[in-house]
N, C-alpha and C. Protein backbone atom coordinates (compact mmCIF):
# COMPACT_ATOMS: atom_id res chain seq x y z
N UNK A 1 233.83 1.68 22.64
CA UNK A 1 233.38 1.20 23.93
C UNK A 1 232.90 -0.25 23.78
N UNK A 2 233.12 -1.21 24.84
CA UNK A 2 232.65 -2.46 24.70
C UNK A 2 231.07 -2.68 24.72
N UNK A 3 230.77 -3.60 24.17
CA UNK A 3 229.73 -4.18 24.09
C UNK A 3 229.06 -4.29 25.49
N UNK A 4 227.82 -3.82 26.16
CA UNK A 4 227.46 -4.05 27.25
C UNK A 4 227.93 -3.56 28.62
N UNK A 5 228.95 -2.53 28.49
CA UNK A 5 229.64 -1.45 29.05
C UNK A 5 228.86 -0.49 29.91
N UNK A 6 228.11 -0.02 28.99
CA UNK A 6 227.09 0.80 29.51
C UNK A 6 226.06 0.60 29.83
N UNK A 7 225.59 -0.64 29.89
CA UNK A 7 224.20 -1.52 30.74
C UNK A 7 225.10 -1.57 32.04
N UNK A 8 226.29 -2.26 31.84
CA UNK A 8 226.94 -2.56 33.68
C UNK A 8 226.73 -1.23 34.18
N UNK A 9 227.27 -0.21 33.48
CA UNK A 9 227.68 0.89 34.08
C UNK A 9 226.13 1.55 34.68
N UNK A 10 224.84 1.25 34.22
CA UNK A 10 223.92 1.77 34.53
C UNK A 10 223.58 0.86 35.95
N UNK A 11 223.62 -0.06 35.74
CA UNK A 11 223.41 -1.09 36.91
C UNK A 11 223.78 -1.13 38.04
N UNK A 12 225.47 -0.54 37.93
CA UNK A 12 226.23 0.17 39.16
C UNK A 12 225.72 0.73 39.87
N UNK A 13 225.09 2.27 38.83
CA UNK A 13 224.63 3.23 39.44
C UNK A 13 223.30 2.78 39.84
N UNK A 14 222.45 2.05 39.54
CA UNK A 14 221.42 1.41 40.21
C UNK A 14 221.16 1.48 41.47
N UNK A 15 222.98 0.38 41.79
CA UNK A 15 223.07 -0.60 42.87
C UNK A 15 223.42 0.75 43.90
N UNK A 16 223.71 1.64 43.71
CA UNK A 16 224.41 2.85 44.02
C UNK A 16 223.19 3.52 45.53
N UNK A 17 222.10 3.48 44.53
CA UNK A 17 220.91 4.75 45.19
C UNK A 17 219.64 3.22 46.02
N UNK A 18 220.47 2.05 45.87
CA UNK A 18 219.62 0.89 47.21
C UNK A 18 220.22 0.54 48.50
N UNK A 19 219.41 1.17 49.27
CA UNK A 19 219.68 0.61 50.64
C UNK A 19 220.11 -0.71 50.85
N UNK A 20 218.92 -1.74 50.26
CA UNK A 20 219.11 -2.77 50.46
C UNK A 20 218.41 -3.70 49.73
N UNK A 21 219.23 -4.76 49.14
CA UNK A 21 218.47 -5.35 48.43
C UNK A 21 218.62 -7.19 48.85
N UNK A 22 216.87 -7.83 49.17
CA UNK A 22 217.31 -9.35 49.38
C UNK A 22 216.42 -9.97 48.30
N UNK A 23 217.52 -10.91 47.84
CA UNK A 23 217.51 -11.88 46.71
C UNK A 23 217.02 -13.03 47.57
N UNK A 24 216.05 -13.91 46.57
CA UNK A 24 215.49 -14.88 46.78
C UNK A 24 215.91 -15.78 45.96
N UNK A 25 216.59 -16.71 45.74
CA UNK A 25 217.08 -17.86 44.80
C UNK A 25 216.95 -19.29 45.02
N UNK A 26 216.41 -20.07 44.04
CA UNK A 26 216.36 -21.24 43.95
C UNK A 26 217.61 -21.91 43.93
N UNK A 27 217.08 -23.31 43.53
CA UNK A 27 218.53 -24.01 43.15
C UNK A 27 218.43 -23.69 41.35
N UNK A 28 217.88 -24.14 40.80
CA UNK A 28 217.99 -23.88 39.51
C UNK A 28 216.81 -23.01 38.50
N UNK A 29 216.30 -23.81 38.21
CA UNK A 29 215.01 -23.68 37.37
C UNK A 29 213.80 -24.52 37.11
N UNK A 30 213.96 -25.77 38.37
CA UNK A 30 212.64 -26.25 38.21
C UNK A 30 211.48 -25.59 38.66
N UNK A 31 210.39 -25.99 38.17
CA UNK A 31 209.13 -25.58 38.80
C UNK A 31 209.00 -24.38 40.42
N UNK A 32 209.34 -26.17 40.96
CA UNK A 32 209.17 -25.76 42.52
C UNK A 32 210.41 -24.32 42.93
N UNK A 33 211.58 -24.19 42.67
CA UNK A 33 212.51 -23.17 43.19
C UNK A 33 212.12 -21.68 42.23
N UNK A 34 211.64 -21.99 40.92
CA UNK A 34 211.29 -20.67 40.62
C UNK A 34 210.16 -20.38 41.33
N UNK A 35 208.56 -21.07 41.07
CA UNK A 35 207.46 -20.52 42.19
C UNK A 35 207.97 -20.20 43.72
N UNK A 36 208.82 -20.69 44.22
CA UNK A 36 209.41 -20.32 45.76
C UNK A 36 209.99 -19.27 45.41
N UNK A 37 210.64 -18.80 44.61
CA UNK A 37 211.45 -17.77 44.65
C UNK A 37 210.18 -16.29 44.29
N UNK A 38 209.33 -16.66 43.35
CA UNK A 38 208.61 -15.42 43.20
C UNK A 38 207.29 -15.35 44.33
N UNK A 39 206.94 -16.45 44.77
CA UNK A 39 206.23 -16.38 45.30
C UNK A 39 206.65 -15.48 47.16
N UNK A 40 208.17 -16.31 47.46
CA UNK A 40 208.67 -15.60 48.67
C UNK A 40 209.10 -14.27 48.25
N UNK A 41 209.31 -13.84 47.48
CA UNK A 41 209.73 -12.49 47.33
C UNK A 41 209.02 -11.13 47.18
N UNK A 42 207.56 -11.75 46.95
CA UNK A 42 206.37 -11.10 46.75
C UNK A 42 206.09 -10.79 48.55
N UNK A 43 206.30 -11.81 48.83
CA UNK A 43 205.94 -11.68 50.06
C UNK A 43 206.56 -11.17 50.85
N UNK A 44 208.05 -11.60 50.64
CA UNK A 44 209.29 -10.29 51.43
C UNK A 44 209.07 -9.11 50.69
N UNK A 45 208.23 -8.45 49.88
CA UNK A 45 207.99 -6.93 49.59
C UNK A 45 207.17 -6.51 50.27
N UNK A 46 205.95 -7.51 50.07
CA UNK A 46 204.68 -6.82 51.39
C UNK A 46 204.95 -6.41 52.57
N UNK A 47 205.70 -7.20 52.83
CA UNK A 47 206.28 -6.78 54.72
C UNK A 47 207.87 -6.25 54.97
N UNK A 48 208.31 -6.33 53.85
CA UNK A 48 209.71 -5.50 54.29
C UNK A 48 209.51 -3.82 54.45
N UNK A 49 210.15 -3.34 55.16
CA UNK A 49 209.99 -2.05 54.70
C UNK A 49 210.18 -1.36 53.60
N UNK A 50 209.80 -0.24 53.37
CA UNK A 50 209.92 0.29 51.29
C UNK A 50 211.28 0.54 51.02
N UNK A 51 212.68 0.42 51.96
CA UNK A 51 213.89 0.88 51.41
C UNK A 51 214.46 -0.39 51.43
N UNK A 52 213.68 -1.80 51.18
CA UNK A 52 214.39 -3.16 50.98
C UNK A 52 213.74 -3.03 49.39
N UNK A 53 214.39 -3.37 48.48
CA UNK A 53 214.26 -4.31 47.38
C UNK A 53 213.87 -6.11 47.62
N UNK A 54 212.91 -6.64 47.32
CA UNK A 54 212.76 -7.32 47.25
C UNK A 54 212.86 -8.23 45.69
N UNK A 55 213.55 -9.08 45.63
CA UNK A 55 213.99 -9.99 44.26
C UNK A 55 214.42 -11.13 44.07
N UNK A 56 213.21 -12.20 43.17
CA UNK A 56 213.65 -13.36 42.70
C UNK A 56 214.41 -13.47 41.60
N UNK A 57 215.32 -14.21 41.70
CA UNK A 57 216.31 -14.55 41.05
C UNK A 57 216.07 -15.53 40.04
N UNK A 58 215.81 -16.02 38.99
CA UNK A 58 216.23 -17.04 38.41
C UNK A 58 217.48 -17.56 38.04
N UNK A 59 218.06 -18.82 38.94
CA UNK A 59 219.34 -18.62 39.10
C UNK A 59 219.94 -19.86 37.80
N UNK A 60 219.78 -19.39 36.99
CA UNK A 60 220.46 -19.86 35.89
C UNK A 60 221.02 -18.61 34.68
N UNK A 61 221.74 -18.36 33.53
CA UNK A 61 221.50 -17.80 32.96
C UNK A 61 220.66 -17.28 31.55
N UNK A 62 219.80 -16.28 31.49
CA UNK A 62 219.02 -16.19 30.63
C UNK A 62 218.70 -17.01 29.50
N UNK A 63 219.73 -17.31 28.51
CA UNK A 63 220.11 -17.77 27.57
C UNK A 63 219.56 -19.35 27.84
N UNK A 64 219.57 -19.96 29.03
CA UNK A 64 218.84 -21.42 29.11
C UNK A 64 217.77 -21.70 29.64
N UNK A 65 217.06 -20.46 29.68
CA UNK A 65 215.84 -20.65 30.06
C UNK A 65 215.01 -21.19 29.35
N UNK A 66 215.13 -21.42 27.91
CA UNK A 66 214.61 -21.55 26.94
C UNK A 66 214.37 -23.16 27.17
N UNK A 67 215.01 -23.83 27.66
CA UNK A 67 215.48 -25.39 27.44
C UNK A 67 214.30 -26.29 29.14
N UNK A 68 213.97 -25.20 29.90
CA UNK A 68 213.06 -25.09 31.21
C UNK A 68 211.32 -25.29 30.59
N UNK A 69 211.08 -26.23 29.73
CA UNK A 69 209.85 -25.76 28.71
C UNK A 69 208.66 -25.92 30.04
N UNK A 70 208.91 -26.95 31.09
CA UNK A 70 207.50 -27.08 32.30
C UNK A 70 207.46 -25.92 32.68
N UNK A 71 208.60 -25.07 33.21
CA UNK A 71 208.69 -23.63 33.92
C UNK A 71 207.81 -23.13 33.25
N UNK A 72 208.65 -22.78 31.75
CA UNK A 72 207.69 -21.28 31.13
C UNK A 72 206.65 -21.25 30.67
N UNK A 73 206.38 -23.13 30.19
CA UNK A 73 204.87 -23.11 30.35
C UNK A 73 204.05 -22.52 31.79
N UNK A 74 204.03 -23.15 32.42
CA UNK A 74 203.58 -22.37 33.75
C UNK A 74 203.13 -21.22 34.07
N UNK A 75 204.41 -20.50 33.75
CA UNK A 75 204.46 -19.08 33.57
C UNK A 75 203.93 -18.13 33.24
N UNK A 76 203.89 -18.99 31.77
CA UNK A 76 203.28 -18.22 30.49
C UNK A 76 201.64 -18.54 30.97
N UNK A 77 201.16 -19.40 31.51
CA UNK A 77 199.97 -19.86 31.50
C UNK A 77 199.42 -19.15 32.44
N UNK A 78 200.38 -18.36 33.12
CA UNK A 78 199.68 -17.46 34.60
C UNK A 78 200.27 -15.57 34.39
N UNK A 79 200.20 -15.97 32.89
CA UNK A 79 200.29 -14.40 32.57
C UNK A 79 201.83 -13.58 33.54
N UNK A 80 202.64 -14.54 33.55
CA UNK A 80 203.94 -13.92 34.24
C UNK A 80 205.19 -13.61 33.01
N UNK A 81 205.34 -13.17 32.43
CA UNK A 81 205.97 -13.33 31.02
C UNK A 81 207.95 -13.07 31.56
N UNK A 82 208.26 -13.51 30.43
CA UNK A 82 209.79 -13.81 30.91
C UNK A 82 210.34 -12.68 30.62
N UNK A 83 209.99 -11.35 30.11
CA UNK A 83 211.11 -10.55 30.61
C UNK A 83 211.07 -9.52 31.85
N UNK A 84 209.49 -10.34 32.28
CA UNK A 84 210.15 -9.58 34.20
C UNK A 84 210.71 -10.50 35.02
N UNK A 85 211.38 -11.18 34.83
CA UNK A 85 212.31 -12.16 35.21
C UNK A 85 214.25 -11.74 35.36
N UNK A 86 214.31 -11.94 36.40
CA UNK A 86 215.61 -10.80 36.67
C UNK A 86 216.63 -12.78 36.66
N UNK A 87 217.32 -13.05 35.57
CA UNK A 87 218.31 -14.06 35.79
C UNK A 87 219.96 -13.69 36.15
N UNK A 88 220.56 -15.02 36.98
CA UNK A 88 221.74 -14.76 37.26
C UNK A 88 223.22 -13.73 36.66
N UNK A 89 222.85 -14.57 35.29
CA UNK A 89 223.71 -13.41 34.74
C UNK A 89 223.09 -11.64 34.45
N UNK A 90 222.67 -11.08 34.98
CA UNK A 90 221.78 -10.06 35.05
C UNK A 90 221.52 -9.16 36.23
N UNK A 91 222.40 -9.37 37.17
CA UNK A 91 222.90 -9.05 38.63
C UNK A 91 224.09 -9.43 38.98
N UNK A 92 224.46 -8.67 39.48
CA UNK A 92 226.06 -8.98 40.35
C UNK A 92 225.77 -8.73 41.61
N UNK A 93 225.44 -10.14 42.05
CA UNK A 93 225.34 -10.54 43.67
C UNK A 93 226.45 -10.33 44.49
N UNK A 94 227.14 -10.59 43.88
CA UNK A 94 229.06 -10.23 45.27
C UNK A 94 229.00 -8.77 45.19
N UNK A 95 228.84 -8.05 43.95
CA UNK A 95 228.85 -6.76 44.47
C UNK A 95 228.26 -6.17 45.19
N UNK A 96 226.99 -6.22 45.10
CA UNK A 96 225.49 -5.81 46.41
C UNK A 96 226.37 -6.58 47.64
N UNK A 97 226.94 -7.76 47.65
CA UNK A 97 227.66 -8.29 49.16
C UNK A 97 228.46 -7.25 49.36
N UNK A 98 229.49 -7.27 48.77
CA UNK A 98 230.73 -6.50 48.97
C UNK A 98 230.16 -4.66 49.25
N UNK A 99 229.47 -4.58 48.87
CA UNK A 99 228.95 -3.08 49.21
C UNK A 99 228.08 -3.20 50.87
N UNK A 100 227.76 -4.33 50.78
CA UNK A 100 227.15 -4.64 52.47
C UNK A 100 225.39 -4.43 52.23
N UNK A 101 225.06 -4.26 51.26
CA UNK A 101 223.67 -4.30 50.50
C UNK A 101 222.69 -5.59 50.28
N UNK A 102 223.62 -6.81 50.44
CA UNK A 102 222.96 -7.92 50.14
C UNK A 102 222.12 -8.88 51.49
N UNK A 103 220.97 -9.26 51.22
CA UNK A 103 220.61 -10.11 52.27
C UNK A 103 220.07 -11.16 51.21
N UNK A 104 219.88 -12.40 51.77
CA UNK A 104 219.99 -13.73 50.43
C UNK A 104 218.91 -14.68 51.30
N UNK A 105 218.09 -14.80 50.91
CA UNK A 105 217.16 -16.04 50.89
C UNK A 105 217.48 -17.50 50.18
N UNK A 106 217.56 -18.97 50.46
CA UNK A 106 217.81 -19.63 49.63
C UNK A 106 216.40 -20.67 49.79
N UNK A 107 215.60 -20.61 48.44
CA UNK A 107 214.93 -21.89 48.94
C UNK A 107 215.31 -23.20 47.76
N UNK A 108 214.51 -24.38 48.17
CA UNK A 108 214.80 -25.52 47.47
C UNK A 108 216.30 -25.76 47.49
N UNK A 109 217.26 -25.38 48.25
CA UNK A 109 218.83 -25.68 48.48
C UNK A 109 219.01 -25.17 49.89
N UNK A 110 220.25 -25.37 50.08
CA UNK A 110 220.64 -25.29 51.26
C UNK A 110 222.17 -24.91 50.98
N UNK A 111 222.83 -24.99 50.21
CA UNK A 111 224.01 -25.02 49.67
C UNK A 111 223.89 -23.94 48.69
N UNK A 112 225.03 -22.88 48.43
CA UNK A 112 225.53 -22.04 47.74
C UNK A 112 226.31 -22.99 46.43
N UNK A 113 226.58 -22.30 45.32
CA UNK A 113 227.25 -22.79 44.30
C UNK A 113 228.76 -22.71 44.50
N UNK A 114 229.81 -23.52 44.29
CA UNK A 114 230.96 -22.72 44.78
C UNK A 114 231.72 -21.28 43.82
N UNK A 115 231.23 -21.20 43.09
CA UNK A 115 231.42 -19.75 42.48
C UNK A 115 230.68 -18.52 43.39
N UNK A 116 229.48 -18.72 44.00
CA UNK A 116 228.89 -18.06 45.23
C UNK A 116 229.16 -18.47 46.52
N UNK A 117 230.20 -18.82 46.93
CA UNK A 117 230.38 -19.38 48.27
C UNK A 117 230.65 -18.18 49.04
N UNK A 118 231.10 -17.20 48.52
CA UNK A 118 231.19 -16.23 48.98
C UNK A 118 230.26 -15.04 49.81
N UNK A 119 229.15 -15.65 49.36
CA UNK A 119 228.01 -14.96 49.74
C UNK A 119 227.39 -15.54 50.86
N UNK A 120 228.05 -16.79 51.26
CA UNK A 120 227.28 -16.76 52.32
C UNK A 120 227.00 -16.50 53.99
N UNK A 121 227.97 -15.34 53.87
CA UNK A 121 227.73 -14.51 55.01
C UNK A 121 226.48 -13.30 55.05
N UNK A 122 225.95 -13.32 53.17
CA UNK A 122 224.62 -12.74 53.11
C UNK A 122 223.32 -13.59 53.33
N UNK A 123 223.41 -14.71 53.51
CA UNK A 123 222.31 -15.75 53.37
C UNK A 123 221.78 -15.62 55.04
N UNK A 124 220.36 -15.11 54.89
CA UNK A 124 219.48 -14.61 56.26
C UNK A 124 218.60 -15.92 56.56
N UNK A 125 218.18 -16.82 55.45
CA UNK A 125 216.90 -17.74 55.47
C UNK A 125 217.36 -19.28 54.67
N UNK A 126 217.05 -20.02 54.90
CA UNK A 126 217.14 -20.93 53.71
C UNK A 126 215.87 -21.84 53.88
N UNK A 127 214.96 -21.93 53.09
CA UNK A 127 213.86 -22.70 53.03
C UNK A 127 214.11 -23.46 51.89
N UNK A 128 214.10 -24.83 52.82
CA UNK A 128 214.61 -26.06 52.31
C UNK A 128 213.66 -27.34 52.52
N UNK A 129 212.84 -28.06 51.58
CA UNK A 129 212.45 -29.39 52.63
C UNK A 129 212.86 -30.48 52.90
N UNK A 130 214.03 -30.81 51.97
CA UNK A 130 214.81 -31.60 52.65
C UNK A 130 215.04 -31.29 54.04
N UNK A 131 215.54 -30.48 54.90
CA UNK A 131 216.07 -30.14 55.86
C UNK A 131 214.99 -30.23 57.28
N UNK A 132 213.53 -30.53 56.72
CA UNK A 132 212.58 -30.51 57.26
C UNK A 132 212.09 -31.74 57.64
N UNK A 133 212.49 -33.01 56.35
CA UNK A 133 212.00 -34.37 56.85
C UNK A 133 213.16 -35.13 57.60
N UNK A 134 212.47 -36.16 57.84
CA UNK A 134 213.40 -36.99 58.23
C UNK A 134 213.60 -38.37 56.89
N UNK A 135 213.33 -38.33 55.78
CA UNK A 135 214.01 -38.67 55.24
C UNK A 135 212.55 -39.48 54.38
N UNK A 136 211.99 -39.54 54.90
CA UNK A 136 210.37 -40.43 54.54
C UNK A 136 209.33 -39.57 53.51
N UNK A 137 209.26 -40.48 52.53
CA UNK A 137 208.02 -39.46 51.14
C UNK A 137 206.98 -38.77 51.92
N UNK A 138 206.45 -39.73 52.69
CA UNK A 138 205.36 -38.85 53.37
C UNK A 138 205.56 -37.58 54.31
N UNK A 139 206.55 -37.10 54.28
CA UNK A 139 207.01 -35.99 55.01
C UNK A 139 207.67 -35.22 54.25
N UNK A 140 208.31 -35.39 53.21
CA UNK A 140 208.78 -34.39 52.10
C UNK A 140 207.80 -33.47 51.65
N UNK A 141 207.99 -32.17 51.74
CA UNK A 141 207.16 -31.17 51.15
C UNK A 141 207.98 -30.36 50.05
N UNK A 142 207.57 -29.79 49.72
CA UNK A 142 208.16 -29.10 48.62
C UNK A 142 208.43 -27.50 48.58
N UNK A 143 209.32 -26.74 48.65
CA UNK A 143 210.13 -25.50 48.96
C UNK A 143 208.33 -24.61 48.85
N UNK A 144 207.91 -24.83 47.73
CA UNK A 144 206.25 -23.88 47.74
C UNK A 144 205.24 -24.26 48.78
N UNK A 145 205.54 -25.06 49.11
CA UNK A 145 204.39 -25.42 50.15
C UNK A 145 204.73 -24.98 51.61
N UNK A 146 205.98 -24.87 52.01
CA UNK A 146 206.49 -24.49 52.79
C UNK A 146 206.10 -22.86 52.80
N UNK A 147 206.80 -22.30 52.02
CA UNK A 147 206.36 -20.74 51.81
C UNK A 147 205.01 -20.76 51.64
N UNK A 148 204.22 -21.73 50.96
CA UNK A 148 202.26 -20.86 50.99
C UNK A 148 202.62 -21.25 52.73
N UNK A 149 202.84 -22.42 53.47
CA UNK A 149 202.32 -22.39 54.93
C UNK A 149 202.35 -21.08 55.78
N UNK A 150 204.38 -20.50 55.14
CA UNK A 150 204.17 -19.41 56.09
C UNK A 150 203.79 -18.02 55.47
N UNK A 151 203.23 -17.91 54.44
CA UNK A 151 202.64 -16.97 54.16
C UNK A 151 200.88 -16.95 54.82
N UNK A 152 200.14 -18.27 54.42
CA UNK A 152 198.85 -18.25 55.68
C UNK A 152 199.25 -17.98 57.09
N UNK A 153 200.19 -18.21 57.38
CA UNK A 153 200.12 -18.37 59.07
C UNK A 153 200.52 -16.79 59.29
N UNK A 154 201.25 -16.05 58.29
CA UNK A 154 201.59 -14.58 58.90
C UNK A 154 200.83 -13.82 58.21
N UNK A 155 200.87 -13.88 56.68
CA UNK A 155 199.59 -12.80 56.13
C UNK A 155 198.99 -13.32 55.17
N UNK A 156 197.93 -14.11 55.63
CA UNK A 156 196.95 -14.71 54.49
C UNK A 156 196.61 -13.71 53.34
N UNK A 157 195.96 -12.34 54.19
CA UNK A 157 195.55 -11.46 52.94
C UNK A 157 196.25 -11.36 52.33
N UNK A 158 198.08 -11.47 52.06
CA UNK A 158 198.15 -11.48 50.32
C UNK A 158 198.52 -12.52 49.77
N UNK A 159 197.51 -13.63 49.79
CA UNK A 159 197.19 -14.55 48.67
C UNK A 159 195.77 -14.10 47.82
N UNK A 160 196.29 -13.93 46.89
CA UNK A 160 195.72 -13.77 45.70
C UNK A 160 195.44 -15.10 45.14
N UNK A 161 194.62 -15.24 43.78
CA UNK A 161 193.69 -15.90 43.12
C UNK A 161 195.01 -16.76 42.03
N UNK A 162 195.78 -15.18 41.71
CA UNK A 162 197.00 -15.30 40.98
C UNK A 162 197.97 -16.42 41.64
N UNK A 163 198.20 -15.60 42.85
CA UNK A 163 198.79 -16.39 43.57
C UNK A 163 199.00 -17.80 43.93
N UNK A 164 197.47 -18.50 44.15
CA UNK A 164 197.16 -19.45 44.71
C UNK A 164 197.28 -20.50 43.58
N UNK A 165 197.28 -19.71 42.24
CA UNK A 165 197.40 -20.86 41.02
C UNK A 165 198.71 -20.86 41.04
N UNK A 166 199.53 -19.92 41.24
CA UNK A 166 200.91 -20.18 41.14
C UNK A 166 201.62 -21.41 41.97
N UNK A 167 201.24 -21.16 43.31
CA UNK A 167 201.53 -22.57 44.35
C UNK A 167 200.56 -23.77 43.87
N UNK A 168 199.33 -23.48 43.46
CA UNK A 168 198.78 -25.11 43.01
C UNK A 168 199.63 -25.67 42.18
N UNK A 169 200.11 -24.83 41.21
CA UNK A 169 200.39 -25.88 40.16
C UNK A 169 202.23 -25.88 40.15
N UNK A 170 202.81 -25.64 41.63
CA UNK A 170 204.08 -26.24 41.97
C UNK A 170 204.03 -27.43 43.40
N UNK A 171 202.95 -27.04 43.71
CA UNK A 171 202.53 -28.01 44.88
C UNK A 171 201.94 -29.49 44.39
N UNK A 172 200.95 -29.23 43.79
CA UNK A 172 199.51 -30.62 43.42
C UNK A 172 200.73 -31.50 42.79
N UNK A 173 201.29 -31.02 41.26
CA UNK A 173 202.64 -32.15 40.99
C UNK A 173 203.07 -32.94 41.50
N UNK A 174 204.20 -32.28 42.50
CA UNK A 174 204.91 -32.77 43.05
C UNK A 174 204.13 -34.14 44.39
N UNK A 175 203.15 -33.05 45.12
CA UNK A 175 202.67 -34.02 45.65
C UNK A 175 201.83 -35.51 44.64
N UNK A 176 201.41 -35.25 44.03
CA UNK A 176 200.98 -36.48 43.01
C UNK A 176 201.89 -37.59 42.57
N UNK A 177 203.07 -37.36 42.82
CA UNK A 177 204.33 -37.92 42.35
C UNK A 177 205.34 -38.72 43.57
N UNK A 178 204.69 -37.80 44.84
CA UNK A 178 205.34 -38.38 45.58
C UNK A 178 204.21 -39.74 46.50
N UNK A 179 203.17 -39.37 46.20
CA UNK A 179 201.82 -40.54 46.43
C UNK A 179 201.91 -41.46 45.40
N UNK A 180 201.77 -41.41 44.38
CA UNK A 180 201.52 -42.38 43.28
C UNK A 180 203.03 -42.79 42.41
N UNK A 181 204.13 -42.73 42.67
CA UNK A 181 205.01 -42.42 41.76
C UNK A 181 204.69 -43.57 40.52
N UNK A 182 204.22 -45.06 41.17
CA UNK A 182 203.93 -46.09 39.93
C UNK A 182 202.95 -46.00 38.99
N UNK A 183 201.93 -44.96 39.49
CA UNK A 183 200.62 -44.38 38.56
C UNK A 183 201.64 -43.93 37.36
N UNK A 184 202.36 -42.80 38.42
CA UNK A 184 202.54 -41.39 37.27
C UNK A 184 203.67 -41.72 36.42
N UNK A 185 204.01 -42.45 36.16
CA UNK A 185 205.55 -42.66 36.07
C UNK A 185 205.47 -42.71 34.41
């Protein structure tokens, strides 16, 4: 039997006994699209009903996560450890489509990969901030800041302590960088 045969084959049957499952995906692996991705997905569990799966994606494959050292510092620093981390190669997204199972969140992009172009008749949301400014630093926000807004404005109670360090320290950055860039540089 091949190598890894019987992990797919369990995974199938996984995908088999879910109603429904929506993926939350970044663009890659910076900072800001992984905290958007776990942070919105936490939050699409609280309020979805219990026969949605809710899941962030890290949309790169496993194997280069390693090379992401700001991420997993982060990570690691907020007690989130990398093997509850579900990465691209580690799901088969067209299949959950093709079964009619998939609903797709995109934040920090707006654009599908063209190897996933296919999916985007599953894509329900895309939280993007590009798409939000008009083009000016002082109006650029960043995919986490967007999601903490609409997580206060619909259910504050679940921000957590956990939580709130998770968006500080994808938010404060970025904003610091986009105020000072000649400080920080």
């Amino acid at each position: 039997m091949e190598a890894g045969t019987g992990e797919r084959e369990r995974t199938e049957n996984r995908n088999k006994h879910l109603d429904q499952v929506h993926v939350v995906l970044g663009k890659k692996c910076d900072v800001d699209s992984i905290i958007s991705a776990l942070t919105y997905a936490y939050y699409l569990d609280k309020v979805s009903p219990p026969d949605i799966l809710c899941l962030p994606i890290v949309n790169i494959p496993r194997r280069e996560f390693c090379f992401y050292t700001e991420t997993k510092f982060i990570l690691e620093e907020l007690n989130i450890p990398e093997t509850l981390h579900v990465f691209q190669d580690e799901i088969n997204l067209h299949q959950l489509n093709n079964d009619g199972k998939l609903s797709l969140t995109l934040v920090n992009n707006s654009a599908l990969t063209s190897e996933d172009k296919s999916l985007e008749s599953a894509v329900v949301r895309v939280i993007n901030p590009e798409e939000r400014s008009d083009g000016s630093l002082e109006l650029l926000e960043s995919s986490s800041s967007l999601v903490a807004k609409e997580i206060l404005q619909e259910a504050p109670e679940l921000i957590t302590q956990q939580l709130a360090h998770l968006l500080r320290d994808s938010v404060v950055p970025k904003q610091l960088i986009l105020r000072f860039p000649n400080q920080l540089t």
